[in-house]
C-alpha atoms as a PDB file:
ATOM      1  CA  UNK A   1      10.541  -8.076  55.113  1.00  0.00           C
ATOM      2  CA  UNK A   2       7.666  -5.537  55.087  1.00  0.00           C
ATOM      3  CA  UNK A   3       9.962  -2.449  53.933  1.00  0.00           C
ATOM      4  CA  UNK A   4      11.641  -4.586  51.579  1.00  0.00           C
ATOM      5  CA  UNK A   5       7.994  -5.892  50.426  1.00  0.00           C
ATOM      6  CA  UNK A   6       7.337  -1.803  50.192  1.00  0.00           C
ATOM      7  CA  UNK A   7      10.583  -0.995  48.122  1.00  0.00           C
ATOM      8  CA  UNK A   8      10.014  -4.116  45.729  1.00  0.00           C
ATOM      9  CA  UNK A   9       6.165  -2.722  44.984  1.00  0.00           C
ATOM     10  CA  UNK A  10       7.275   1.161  44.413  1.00  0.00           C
ATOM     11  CA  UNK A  11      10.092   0.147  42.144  1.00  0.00           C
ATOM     12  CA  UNK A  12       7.925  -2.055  39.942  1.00  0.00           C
ATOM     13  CA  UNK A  13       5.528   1.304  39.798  1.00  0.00           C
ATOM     14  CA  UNK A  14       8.242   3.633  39.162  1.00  0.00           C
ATOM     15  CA  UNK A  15       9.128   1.383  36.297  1.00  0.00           C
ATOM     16  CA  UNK A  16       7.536   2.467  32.729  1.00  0.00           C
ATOM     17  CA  UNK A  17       5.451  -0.388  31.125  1.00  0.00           C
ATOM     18  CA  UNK A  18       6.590  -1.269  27.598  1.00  0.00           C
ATOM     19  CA  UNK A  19       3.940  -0.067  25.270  1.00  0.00           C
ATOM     20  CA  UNK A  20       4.652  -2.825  22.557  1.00  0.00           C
ATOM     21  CA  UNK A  21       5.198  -4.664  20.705  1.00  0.00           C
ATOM     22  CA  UNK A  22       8.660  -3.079  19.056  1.00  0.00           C
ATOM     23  CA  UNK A  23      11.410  -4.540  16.943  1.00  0.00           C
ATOM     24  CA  UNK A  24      12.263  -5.451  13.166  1.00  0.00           C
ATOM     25  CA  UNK A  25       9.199  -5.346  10.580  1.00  0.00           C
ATOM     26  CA  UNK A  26       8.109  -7.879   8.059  1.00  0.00           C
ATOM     27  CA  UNK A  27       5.755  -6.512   5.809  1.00  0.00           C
ATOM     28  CA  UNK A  28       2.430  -8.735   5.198  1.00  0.00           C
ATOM     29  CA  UNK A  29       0.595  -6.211   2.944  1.00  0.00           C
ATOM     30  CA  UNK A  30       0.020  -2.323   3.025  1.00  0.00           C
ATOM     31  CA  UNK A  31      -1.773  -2.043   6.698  1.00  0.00           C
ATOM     32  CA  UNK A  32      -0.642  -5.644   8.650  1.00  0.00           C
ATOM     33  CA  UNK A  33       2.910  -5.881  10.030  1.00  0.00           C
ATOM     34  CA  UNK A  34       4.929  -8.708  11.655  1.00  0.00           C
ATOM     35  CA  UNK A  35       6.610  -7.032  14.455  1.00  0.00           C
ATOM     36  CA  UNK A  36       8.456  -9.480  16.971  1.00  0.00           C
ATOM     37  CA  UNK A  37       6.274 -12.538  16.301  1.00  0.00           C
ATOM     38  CA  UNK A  38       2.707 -10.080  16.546  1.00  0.00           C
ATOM     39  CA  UNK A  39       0.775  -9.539  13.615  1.00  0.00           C
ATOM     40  CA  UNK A  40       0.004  -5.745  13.843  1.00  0.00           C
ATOM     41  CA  UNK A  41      -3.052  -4.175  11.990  1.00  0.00           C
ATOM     42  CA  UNK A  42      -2.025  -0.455  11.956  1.00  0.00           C
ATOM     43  CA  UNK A  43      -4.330   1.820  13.463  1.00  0.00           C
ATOM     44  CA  UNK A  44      -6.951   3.784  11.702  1.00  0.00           C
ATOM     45  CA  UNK A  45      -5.349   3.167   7.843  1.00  0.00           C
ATOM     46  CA  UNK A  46      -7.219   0.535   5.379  1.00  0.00           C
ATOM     47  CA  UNK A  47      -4.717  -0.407   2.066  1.00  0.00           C
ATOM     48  CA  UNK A  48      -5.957  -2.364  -0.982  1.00  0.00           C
ATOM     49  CA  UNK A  49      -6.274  -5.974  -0.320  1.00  0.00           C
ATOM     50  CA  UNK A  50      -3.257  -8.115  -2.027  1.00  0.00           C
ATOM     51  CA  UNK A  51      -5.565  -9.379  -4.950  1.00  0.00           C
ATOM     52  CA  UNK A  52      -7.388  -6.105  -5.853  1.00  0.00           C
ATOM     53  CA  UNK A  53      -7.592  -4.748  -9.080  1.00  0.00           C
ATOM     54  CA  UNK A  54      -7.764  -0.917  -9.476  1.00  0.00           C
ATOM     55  CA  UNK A  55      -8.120   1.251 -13.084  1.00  0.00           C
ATOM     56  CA  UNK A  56     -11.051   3.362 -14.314  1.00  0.00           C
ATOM     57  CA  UNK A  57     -11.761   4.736 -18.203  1.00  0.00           C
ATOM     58  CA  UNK A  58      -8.793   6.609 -17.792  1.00  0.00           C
ATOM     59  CA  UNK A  59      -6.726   4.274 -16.875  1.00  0.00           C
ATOM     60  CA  UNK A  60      -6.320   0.138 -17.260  1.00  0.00           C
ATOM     61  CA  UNK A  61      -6.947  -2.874 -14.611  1.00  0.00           C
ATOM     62  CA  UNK A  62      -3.480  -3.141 -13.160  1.00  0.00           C
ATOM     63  CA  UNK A  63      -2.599  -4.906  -9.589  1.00  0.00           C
ATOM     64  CA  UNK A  64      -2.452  -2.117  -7.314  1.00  0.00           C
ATOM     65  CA  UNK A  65      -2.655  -4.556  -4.099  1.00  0.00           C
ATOM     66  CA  UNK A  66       0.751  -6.275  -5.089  1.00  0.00           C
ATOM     67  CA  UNK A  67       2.147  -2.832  -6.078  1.00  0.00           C
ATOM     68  CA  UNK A  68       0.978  -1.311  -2.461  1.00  0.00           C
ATOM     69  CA  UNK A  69       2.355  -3.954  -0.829  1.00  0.00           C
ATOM     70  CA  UNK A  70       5.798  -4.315  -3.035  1.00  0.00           C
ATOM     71  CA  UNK A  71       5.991  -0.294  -2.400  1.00  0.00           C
ATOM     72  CA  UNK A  72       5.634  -0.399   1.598  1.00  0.00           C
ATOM     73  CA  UNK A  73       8.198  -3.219   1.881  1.00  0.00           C
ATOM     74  CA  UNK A  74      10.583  -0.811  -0.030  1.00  0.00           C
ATOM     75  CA  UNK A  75       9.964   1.171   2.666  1.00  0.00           C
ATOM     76  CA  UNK A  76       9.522  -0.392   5.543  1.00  0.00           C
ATOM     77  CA  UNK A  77      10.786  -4.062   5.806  1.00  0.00           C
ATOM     78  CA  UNK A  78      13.510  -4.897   8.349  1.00  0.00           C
ATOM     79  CA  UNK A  79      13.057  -1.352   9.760  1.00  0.00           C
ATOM     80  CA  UNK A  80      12.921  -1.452  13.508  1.00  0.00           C
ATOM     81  CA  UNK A  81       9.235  -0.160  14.480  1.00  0.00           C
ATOM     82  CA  UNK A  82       7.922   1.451  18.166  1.00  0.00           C
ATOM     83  CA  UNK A  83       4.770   0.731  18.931  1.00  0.00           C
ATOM     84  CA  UNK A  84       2.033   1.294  20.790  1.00  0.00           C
ATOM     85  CA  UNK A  85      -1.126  -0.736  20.845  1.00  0.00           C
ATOM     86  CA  UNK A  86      -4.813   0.899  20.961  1.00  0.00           C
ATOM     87  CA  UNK A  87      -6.937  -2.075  20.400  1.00  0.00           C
ATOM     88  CA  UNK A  88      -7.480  -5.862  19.792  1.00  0.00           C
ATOM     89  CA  UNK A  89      -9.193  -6.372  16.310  1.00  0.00           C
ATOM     90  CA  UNK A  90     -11.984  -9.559  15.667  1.00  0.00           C
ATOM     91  CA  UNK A  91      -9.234 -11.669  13.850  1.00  0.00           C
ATOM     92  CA  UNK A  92      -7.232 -11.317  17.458  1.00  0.00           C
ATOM     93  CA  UNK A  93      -4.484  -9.158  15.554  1.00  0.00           C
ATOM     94  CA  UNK A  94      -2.795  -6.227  17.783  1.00  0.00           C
ATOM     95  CA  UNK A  95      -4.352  -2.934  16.576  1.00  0.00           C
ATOM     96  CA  UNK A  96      -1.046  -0.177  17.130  1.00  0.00           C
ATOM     97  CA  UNK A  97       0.327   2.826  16.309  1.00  0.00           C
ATOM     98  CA  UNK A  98       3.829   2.449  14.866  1.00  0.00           C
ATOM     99  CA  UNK A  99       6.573   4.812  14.249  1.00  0.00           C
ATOM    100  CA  UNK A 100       9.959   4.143  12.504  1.00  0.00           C
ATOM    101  CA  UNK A 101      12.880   6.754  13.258  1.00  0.00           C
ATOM    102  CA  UNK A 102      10.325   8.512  14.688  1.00  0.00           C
ATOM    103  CA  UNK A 103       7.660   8.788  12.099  1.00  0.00           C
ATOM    104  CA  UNK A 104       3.827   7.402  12.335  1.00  0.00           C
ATOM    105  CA  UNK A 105       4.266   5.051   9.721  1.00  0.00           C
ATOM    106  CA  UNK A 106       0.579   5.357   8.935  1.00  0.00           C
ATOM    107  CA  UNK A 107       0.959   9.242   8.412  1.00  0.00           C
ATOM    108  CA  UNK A 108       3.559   8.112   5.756  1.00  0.00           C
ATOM    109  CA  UNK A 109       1.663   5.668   4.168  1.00  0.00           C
ATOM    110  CA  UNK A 110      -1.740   7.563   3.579  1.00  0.00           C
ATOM    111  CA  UNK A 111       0.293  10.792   2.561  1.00  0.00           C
ATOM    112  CA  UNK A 112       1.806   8.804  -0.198  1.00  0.00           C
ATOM    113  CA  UNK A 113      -1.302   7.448  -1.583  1.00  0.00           C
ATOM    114  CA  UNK A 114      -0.170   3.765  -0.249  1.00  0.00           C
ATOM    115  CA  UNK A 115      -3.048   3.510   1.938  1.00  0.00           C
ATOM    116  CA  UNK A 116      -6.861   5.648   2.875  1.00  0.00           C
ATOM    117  CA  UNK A 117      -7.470   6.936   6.239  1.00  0.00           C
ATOM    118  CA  UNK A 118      -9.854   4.589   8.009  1.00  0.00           C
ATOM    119  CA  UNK A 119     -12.050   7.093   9.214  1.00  0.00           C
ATOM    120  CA  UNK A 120     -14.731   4.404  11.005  1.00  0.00           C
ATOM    121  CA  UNK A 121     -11.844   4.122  13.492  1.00  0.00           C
ATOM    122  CA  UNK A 122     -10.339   7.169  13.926  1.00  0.00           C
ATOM    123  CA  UNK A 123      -9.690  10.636  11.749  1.00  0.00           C
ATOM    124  CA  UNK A 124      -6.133  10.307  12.844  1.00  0.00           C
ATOM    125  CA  UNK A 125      -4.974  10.850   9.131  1.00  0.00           C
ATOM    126  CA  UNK A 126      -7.902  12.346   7.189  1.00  0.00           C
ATOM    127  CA  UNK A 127      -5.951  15.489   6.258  1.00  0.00           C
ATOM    128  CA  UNK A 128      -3.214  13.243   5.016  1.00  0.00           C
ATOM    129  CA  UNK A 129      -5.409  11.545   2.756  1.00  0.00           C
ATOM    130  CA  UNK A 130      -6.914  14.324   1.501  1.00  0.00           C
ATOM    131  CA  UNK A 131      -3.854  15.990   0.936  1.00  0.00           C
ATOM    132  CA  UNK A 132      -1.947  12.845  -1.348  1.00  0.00           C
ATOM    133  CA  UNK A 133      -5.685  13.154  -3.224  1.00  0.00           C
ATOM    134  CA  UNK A 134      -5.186  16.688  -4.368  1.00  0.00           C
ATOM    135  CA  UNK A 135      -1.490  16.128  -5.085  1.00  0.00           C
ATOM    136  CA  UNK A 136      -2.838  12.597  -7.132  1.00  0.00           C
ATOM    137  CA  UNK A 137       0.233  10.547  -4.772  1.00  0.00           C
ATOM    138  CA  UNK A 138      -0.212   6.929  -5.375  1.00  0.00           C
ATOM    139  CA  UNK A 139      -3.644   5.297  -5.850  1.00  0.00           C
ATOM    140  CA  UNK A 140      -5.216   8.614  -6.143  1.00  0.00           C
ATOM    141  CA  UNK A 141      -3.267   9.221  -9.691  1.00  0.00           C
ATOM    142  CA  UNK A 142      -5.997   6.375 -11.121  1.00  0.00           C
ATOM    143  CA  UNK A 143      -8.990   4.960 -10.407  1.00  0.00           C
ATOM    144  CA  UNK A 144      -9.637   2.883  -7.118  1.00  0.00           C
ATOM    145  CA  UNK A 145     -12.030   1.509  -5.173  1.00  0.00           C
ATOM    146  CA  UNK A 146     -11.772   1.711  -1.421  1.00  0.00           C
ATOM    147  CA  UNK A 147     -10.536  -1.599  -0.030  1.00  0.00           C
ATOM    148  CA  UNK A 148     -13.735  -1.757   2.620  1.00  0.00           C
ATOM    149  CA  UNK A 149     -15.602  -1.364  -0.334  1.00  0.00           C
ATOM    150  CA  UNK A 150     -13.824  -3.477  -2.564  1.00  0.00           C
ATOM    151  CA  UNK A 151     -13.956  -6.130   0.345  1.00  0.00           C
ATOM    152  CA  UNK A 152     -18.312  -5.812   0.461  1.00  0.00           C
ATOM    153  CA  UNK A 153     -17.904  -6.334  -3.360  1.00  0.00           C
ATOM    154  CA  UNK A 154     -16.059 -10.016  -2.363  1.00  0.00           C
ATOM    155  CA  UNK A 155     -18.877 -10.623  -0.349  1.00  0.00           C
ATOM    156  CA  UNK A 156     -21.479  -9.392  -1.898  1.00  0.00           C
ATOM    157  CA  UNK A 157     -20.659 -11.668  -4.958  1.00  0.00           C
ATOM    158  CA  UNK A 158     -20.307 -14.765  -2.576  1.00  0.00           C
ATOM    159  CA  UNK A 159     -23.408 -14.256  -1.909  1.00  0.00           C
ATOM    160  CA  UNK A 160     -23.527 -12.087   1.066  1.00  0.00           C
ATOM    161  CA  UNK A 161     -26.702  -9.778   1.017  1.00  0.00           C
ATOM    162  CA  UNK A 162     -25.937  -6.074  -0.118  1.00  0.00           C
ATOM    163  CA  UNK A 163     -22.496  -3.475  -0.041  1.00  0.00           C
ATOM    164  CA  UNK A 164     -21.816  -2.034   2.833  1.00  0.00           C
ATOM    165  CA  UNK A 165     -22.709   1.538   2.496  1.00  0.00           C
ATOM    166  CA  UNK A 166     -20.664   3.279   5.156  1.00  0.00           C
ATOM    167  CA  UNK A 167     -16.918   1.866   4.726  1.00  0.00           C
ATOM    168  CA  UNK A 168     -14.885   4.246   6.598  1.00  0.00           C
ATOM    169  CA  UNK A 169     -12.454   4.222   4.229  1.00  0.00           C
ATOM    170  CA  UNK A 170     -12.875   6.240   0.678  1.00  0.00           C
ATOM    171  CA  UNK A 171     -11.343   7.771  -2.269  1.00  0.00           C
ATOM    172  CA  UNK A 172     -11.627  11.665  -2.483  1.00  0.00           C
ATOM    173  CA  UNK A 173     -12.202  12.572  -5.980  1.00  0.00           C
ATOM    174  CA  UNK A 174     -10.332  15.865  -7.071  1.00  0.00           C
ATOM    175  CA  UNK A 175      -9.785  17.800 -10.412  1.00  0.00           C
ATOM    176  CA  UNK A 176      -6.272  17.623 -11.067  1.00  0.00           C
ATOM    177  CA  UNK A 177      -4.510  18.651 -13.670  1.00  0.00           C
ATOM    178  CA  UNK A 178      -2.360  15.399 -16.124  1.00  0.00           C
ATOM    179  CA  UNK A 179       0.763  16.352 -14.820  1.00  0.00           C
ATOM    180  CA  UNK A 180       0.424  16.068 -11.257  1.00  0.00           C
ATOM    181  CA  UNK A 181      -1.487  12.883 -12.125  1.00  0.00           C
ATOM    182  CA  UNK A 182       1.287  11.118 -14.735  1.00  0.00           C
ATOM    183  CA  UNK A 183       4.313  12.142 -12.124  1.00  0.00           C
ATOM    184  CA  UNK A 184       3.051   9.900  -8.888  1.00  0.00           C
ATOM    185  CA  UNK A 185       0.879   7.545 -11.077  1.00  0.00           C
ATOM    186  CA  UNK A 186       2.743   3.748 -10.699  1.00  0.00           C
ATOM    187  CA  UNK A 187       5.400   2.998 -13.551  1.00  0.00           C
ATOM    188  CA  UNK A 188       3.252  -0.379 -14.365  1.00  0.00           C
ATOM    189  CA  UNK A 189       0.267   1.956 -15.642  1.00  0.00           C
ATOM    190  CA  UNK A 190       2.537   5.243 -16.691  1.00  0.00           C
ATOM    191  CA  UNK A 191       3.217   6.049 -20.049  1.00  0.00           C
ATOM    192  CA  UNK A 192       4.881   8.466 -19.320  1.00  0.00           C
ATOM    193  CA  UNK A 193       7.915   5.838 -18.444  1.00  0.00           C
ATOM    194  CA  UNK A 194       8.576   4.871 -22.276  1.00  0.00           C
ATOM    195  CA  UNK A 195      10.197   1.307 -22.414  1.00  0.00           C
ATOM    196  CA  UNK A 196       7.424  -1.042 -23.172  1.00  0.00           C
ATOM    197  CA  UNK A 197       7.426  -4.153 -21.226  1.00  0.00           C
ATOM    198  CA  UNK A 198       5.621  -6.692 -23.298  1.00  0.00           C
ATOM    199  CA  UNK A 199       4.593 -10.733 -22.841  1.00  0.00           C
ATOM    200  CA  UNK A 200       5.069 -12.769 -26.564  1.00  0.00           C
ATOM    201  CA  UNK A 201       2.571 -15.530 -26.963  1.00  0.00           C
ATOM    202  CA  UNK A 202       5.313 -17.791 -25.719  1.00  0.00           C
ATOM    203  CA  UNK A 203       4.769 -16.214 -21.832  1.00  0.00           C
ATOM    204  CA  UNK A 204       8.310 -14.414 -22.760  1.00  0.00           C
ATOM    205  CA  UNK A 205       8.787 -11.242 -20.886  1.00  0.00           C
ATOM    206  CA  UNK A 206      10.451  -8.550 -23.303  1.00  0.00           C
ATOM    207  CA  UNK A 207      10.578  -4.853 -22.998  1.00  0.00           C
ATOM    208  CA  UNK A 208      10.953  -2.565 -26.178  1.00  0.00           C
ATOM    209  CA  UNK A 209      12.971   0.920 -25.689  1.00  0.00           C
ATOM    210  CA  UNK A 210      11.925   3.981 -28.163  1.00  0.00           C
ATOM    211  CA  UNK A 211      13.619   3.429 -31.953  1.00  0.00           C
ATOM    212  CA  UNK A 212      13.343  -0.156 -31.834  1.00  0.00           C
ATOM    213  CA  UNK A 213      11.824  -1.937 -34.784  1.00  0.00           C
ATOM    214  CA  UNK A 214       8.833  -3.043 -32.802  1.00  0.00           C
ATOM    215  CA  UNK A 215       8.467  -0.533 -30.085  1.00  0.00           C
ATOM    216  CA  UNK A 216       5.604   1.394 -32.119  1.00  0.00           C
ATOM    217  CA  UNK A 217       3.699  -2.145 -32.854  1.00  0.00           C
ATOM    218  CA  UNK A 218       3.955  -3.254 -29.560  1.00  0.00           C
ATOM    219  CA  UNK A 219       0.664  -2.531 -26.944  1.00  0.00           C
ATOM    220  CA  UNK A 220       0.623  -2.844 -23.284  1.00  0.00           C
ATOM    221  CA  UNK A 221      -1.866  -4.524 -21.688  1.00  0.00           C
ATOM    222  CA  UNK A 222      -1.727  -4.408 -17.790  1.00  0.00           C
ATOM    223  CA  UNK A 223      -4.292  -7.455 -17.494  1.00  0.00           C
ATOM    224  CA  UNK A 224      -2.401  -9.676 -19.398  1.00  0.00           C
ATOM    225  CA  UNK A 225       0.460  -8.444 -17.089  1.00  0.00           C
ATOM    226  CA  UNK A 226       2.146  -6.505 -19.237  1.00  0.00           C
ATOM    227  CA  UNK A 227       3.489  -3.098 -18.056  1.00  0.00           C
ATOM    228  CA  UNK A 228       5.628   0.068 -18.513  1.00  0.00           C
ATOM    229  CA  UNK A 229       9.114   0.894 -17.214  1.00  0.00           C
ATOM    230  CA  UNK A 230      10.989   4.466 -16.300  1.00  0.00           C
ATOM    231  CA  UNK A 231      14.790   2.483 -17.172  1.00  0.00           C
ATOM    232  CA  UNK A 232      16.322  -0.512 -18.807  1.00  0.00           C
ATOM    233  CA  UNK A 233      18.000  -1.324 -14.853  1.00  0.00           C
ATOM    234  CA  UNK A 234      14.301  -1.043 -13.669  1.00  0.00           C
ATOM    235  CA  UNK A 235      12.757  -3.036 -16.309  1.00  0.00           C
ATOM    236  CA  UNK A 236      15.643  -5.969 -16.098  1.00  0.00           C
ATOM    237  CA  UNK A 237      15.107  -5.693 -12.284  1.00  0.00           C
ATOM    238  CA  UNK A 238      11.876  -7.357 -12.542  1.00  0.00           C
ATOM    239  CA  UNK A 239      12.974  -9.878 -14.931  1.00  0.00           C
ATOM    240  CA  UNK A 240      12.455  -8.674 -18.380  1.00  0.00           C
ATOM    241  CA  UNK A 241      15.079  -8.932 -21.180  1.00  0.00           C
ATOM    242  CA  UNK A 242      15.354  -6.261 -23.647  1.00  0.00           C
ATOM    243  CA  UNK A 243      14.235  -6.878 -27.385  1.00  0.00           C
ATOM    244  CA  UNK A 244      16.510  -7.819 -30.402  1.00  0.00           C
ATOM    245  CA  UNK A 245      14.854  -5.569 -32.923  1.00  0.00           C
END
């Protein structure tokens, strides 16, 4: 009984623990994961919240949370992830570090702009960040604000005392040059992808292509929801029906 006792204990300690949790991704937003029934914060990355706003003079207010999170589900969703977990966060989500075919998924995310290195909790992808900055991948092709920082602004205007000042997370500003910024800036915001997606008065979606009676008259306005689209298969994709005129 003792031996066996002996043998039972040494092969439970020869056995490898499972690291966790692993299996087939839902996507809630650009930095939280469903992975077999446990929410997942992913380690060290911070992407915009689902309701932010980004733009700057340069460039119009346009719904980069709902793009971020649109984009990483293109990417990610139904994917089987390996993880393994470095830390409970206050909301009692697992905080991991996930790969998919053998990729850090939050390498991947933060090198193509989807996401900033959340540098409060680790430098784990600094370089990546900085490197999707000077390249102007993603969010850095317009103007952001750093979801930490966008998140103090929530507060702050709900009353909560004053922005928090060290965030972690930021936006490295570079001098690019319009190119590198129009070829990895989202088709909502670039004009650079001609066909004009437009919203009549009526709450009709229409999109105008170049040489059509109206496509000179016609403005976009990314507030109203109005956007800009690389194809006619893109722009009918998201639900848009292509002008008579």
């Amino acid at each position: 009984m003792l031996r066996h006792a002996f043998l039972t204990a040494a092969l439970i300690l020869a056995t490898p623990l499972s690291a966790g949790p692993n299996g087939t991704i839902r996507v809630v937003d650009g930095d939280t994961f469903k992975i077999d029934g446990t929410t997942v914060r992913l380690h060290a990355i911070d992407a915009p919240e689902t309701d932010q706003m980004c733009g700057d003079s340069n460039s119009p207010a346009w719904a980069c949370g709902d793009w971020v999170r649109t984009k990483t589900r293109e990417m990610y969703e139904g994917r089987i992830a390996r993880c393994v977990a470095t830390d409970t966060d206050r909301y009692g989500r697992t905080v991991a570090k996930c790969s998919v075919d053998g990729r850090d998924v939050g390498e991947q995310l933060v090198s193509n702009g989807l996401a900033f290195a959340y540098r409060q909790y680790g430098m784990d992808y600094d370089l990546a960040e900085k490197g999707a900055a000077v390249n102007g991948r993603g969010l850095h092709a317009t103007g952001v604000m750093s979801p930490a920082a966008f998140r103090s602004a929530q507060r702050a205007q709900a009353g909560s005392s004053t922005l928090a000042r060290n965030t972690g997370a930021k936006t490295v500003t570079v001098t690019r040059d319009t190119p590198a910024k129009s070829s990895w800036l989202p088709n909502i915001v670039n004009p650079d992808c001609e066909i004009k997606g437009n919203i009549s008065r009526g709450g009709e979606r229409i999109y105008h292509v170049p040489g059509q009676d109206y496509y000179a008259k016609t403005w976009i306005s990314p507030t109203k929801g109005e956007r800009w689209f690389c194809s006619e298969a893109e722009a009918r994709a998201a639900g848009w029906r292509k002008a008579r005129n």
